[in-house]
PDB file of N, CA and C in Angstrom:
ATOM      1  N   UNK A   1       0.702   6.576  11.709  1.00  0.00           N
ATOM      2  CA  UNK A   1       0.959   5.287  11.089  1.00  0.00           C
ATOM      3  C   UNK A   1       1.572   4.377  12.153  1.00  0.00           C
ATOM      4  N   UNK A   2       1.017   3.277  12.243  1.00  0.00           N
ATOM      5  CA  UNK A   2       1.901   2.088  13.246  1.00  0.00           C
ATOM      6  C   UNK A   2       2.506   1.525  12.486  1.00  0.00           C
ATOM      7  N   UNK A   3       3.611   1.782  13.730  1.00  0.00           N
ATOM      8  CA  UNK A   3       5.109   1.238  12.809  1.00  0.00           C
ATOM      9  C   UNK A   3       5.275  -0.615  13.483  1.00  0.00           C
ATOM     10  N   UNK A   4       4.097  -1.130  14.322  1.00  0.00           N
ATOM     11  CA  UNK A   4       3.732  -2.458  14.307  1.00  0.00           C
ATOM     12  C   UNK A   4       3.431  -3.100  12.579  1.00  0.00           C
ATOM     13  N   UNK A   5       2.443  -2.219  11.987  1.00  0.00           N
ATOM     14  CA  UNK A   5       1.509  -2.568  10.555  1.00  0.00           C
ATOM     15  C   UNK A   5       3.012  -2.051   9.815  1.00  0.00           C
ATOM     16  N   UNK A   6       3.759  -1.114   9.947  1.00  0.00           N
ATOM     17  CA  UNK A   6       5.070  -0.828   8.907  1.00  0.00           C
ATOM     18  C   UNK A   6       5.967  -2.244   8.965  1.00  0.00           C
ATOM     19  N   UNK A   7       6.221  -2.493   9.769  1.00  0.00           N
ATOM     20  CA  UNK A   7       7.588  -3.792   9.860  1.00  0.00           C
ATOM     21  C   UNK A   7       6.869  -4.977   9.775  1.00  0.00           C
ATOM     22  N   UNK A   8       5.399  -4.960   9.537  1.00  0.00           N
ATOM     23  CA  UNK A   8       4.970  -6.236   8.950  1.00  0.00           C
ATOM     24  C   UNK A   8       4.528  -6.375   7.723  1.00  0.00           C
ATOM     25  N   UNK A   9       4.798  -4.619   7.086  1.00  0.00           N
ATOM     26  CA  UNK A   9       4.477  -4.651   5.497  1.00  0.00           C
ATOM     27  C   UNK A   9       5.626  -5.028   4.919  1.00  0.00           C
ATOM     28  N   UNK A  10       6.657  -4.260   5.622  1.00  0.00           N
ATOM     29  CA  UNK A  10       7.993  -4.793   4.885  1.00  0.00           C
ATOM     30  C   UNK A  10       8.383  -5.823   4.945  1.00  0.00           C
ATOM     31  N   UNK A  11       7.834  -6.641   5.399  1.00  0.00           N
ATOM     32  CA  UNK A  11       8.033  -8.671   5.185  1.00  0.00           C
ATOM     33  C   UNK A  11       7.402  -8.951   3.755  1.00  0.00           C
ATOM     34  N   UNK A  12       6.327  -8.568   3.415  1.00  0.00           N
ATOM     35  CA  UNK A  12       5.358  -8.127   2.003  1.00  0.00           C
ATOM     36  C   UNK A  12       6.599  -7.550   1.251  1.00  0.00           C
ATOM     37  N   UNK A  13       6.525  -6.349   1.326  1.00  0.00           N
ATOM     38  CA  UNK A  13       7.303  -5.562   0.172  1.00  0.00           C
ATOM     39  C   UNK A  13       8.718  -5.043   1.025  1.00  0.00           C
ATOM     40  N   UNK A  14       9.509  -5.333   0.779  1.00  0.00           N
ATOM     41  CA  UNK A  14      10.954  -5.703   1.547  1.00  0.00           C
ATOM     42  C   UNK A  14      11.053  -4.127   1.098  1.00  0.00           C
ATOM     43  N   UNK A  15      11.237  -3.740  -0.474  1.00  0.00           N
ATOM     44  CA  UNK A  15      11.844  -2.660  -0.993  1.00  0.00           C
ATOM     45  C   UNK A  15      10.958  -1.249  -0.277  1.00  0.00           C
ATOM     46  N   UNK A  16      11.927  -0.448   0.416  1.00  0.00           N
ATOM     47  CA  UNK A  16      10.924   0.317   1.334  1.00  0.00           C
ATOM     48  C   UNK A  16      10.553   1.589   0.021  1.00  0.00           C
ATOM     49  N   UNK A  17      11.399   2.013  -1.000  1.00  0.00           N
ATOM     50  CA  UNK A  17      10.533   2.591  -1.919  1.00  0.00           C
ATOM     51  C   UNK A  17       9.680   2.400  -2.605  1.00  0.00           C
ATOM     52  N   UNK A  18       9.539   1.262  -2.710  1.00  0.00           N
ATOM     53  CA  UNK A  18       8.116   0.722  -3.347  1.00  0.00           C
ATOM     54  C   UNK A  18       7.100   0.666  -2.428  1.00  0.00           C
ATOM     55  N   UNK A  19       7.540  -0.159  -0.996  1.00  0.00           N
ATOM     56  CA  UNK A  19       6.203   0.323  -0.097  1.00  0.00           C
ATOM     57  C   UNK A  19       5.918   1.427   0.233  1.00  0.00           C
ATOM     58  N   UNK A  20       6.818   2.840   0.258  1.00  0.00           N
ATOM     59  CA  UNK A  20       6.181   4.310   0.511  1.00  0.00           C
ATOM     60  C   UNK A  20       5.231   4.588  -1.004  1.00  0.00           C
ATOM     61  N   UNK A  21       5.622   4.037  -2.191  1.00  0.00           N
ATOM     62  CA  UNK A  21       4.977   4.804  -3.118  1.00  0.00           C
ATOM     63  C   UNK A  21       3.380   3.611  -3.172  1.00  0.00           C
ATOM     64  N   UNK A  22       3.525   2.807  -2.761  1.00  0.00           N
ATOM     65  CA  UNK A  22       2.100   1.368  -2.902  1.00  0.00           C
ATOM     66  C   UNK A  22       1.503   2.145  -2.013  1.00  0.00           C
ATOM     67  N   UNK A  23       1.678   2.158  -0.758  1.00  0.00           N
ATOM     68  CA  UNK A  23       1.180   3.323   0.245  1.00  0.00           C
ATOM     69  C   UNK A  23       0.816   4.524  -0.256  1.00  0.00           C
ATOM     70  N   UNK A  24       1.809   5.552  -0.609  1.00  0.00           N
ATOM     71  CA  UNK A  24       0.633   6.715  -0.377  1.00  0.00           C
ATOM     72  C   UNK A  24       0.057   7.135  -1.919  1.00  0.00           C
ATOM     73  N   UNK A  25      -0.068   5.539  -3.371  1.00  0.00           N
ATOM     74  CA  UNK A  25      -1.009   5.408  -3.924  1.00  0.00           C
ATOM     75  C   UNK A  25      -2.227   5.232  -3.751  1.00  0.00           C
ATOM     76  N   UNK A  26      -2.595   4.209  -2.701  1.00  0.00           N
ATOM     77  CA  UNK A  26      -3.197   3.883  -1.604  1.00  0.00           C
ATOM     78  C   UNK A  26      -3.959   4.583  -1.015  1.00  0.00           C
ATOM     79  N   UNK A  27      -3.608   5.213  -0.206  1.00  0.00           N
ATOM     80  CA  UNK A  27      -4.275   6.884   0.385  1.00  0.00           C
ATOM     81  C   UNK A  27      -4.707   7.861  -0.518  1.00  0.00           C
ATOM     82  N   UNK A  28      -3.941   7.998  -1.652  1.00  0.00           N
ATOM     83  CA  UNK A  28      -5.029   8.785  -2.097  1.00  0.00           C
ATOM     84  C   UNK A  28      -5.894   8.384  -2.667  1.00  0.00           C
ATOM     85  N   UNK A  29      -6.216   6.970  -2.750  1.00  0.00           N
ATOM     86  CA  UNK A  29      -7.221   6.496  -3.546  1.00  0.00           C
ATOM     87  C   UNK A  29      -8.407   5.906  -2.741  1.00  0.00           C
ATOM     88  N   UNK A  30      -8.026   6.359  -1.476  1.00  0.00           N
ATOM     89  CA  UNK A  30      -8.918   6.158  -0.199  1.00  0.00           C
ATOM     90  C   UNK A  30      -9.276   7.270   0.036  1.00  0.00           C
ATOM     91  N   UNK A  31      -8.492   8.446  -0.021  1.00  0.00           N
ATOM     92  CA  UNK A  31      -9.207   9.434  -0.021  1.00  0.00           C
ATOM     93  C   UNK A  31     -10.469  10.004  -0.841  1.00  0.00           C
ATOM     94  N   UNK A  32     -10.320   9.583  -2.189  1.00  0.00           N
ATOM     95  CA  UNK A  32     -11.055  10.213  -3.106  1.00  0.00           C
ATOM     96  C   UNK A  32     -12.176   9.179  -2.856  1.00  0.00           C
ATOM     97  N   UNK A  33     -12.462   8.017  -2.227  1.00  0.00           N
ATOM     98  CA  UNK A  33     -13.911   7.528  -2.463  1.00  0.00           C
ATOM     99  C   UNK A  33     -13.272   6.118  -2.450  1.00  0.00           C
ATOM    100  N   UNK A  34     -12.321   5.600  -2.430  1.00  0.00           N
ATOM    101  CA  UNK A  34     -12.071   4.234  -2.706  1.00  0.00           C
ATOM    102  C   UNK A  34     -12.688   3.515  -1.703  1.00  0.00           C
ATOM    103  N   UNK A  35     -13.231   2.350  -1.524  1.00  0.00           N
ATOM    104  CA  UNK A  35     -13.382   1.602  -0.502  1.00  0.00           C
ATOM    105  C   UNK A  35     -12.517   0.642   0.139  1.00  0.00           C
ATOM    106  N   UNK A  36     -12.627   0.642   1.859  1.00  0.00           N
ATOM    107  CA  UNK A  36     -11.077  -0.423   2.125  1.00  0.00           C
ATOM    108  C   UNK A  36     -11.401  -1.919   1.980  1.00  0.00           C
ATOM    109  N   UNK A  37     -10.342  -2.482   1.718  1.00  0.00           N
ATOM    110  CA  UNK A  37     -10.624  -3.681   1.502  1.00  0.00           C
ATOM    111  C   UNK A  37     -10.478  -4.833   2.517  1.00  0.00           C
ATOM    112  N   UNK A  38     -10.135  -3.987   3.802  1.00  0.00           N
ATOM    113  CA  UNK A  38     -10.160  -4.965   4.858  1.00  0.00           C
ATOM    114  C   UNK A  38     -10.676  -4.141   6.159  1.00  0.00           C
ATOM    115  N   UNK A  39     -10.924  -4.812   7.633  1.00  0.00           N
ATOM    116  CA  UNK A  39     -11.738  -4.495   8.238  1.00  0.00           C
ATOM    117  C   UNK A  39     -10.635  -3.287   9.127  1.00  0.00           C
ATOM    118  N   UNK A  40     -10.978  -2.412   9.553  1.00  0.00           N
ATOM    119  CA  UNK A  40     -10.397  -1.285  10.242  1.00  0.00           C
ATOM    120  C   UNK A  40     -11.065  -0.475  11.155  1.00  0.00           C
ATOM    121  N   UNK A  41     -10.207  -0.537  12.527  1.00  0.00           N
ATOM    122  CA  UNK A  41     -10.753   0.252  13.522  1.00  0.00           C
ATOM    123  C   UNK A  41     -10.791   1.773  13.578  1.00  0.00           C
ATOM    124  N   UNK A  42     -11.645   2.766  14.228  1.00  0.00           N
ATOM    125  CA  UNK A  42     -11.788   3.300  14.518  1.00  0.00           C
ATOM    126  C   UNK A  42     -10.818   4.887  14.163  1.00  0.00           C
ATOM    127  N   UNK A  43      -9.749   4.408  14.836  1.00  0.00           N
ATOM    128  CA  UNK A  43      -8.460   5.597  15.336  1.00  0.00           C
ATOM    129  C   UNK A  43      -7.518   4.549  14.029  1.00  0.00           C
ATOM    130  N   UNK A  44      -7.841   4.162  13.053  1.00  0.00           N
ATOM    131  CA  UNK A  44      -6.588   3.727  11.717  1.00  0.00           C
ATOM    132  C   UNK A  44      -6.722   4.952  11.150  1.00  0.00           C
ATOM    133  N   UNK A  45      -5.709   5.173  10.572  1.00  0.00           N
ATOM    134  CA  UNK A  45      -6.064   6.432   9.715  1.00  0.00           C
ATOM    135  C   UNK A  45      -5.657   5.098   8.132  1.00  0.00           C
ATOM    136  N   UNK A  46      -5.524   6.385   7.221  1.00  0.00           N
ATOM    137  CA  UNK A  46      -5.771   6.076   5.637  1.00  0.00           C
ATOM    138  C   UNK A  46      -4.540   5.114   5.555  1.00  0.00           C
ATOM    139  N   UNK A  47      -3.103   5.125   6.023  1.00  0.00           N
ATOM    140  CA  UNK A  47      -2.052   5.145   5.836  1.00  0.00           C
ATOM    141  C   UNK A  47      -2.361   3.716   6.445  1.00  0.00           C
ATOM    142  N   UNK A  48      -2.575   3.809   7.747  1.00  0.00           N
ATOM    143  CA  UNK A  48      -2.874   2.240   8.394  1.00  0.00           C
ATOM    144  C   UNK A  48      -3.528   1.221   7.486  1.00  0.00           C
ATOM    145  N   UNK A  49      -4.839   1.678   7.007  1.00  0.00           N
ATOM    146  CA  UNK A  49      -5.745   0.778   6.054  1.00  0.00           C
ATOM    147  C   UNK A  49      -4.508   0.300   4.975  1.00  0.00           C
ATOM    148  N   UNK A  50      -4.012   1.082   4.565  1.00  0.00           N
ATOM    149  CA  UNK A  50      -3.320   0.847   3.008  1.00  0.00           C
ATOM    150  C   UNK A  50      -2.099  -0.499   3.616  1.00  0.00           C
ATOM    151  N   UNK A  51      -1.806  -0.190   4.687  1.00  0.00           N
ATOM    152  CA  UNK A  51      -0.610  -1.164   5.201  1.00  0.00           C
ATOM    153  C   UNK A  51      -1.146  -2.150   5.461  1.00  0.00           C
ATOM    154  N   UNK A  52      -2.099  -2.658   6.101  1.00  0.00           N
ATOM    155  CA  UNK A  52      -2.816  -3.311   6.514  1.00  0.00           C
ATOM    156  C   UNK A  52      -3.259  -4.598   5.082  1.00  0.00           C
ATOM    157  N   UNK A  53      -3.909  -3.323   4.016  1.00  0.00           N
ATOM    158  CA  UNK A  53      -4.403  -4.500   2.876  1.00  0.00           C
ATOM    159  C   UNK A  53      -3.274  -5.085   1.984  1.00  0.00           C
ATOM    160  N   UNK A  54      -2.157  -4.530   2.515  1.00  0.00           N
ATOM    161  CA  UNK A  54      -0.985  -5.014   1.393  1.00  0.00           C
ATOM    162  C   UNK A  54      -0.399  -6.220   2.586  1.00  0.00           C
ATOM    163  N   UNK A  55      -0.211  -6.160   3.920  1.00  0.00           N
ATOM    164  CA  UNK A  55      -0.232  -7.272   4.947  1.00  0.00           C
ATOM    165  C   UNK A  55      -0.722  -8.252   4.615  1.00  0.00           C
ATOM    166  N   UNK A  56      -2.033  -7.784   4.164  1.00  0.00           N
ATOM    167  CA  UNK A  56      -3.142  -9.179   4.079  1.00  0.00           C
ATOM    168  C   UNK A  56      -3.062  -9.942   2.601  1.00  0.00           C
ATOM    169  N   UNK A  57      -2.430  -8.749   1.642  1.00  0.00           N
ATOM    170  CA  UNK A  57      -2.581  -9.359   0.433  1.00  0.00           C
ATOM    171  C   UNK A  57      -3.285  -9.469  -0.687  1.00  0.00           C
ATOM    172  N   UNK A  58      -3.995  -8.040  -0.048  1.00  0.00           N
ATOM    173  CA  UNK A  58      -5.452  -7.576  -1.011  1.00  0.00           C
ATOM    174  C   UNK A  58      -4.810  -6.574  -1.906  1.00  0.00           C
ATOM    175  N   UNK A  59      -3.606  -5.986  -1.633  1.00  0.00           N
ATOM    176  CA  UNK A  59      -2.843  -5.087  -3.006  1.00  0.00           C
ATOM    177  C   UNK A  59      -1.967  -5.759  -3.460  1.00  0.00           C
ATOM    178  N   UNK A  60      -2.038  -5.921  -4.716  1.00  0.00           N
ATOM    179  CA  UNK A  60      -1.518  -6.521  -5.471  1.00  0.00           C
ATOM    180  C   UNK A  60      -0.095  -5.448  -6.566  1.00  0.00           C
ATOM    181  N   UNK A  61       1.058  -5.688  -6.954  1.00  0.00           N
ATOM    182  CA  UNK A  61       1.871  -4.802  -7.521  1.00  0.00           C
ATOM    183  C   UNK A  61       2.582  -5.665  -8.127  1.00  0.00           C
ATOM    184  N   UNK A  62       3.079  -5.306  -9.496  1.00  0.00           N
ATOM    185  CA  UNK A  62       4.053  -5.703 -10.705  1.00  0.00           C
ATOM    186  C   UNK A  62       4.788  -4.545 -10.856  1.00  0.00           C
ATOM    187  N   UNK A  63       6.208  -5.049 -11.422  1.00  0.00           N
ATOM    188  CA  UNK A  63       6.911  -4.335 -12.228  1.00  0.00           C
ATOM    189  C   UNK A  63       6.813  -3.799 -13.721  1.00  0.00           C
ATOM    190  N   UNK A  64       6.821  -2.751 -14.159  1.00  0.00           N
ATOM    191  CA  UNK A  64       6.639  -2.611 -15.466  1.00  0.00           C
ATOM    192  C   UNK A  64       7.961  -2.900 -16.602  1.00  0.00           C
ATOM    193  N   UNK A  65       7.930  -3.455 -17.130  1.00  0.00           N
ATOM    194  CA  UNK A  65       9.466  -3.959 -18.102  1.00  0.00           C
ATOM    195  C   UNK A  65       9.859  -2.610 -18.490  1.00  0.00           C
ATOM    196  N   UNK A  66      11.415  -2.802 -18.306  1.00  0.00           N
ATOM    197  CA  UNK A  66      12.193  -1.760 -18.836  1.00  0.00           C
ATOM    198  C   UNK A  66      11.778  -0.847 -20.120  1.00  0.00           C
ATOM    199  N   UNK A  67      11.050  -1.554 -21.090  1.00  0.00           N
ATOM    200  CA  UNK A  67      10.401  -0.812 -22.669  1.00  0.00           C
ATOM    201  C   UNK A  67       9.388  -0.275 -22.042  1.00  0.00           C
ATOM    202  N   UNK A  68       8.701  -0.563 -21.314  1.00  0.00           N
ATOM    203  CA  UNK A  68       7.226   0.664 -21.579  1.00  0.00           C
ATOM    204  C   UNK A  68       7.346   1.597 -20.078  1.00  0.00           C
ATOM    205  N   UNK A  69       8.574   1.757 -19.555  1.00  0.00           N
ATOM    206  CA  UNK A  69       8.521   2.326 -18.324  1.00  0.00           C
ATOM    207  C   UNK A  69       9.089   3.490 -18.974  1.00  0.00           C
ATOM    208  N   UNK A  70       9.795   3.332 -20.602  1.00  0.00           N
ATOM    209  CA  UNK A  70      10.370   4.543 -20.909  1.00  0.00           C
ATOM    210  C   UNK A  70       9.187   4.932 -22.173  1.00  0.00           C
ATOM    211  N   UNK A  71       8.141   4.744 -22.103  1.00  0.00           N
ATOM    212  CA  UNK A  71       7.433   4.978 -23.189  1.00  0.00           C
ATOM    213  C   UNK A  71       7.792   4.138 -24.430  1.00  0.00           C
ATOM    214  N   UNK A  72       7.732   3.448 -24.485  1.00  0.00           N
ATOM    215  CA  UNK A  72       8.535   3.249 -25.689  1.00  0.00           C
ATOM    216  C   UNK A  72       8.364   1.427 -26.333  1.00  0.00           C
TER     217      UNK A  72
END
């Protein structure tokens, strides 16, 4: 992972637990068949792509309200 593409995600998503979990949602959903949504070289791995489209602004994330985060 470049930690160039890390310290420019966290300008995006400041909260670094939310960017580890947007991330390696991300990856696995690149793994299983997802397609990337932005252009990527060669030697990126999965982790790069995912940083990269949240950089650019192609992942999108909300909070879920306190009632339905507890079921309820």
């Amino acid at each position: 992972m470049s930690s160039q593409l890390l310290e420019e995600a966290q300008k995006v998503v400041p909260n670094q637990q939310l960017l580890v979990n947007l991330v390696s949602k991300r990856v696995r959903q690149l793994t299983t068949g997802h397609r990337p949504l932005v252009e990527y070289g060669p030697r990126e791995g999965w982790a790069d792509i995912a940083l990269r489209e949240i950089i650019e602004g192609k992942l999108k994330y909300e909070f879920a309200p306190a009632d339905s985060a507890k079921g309820g």
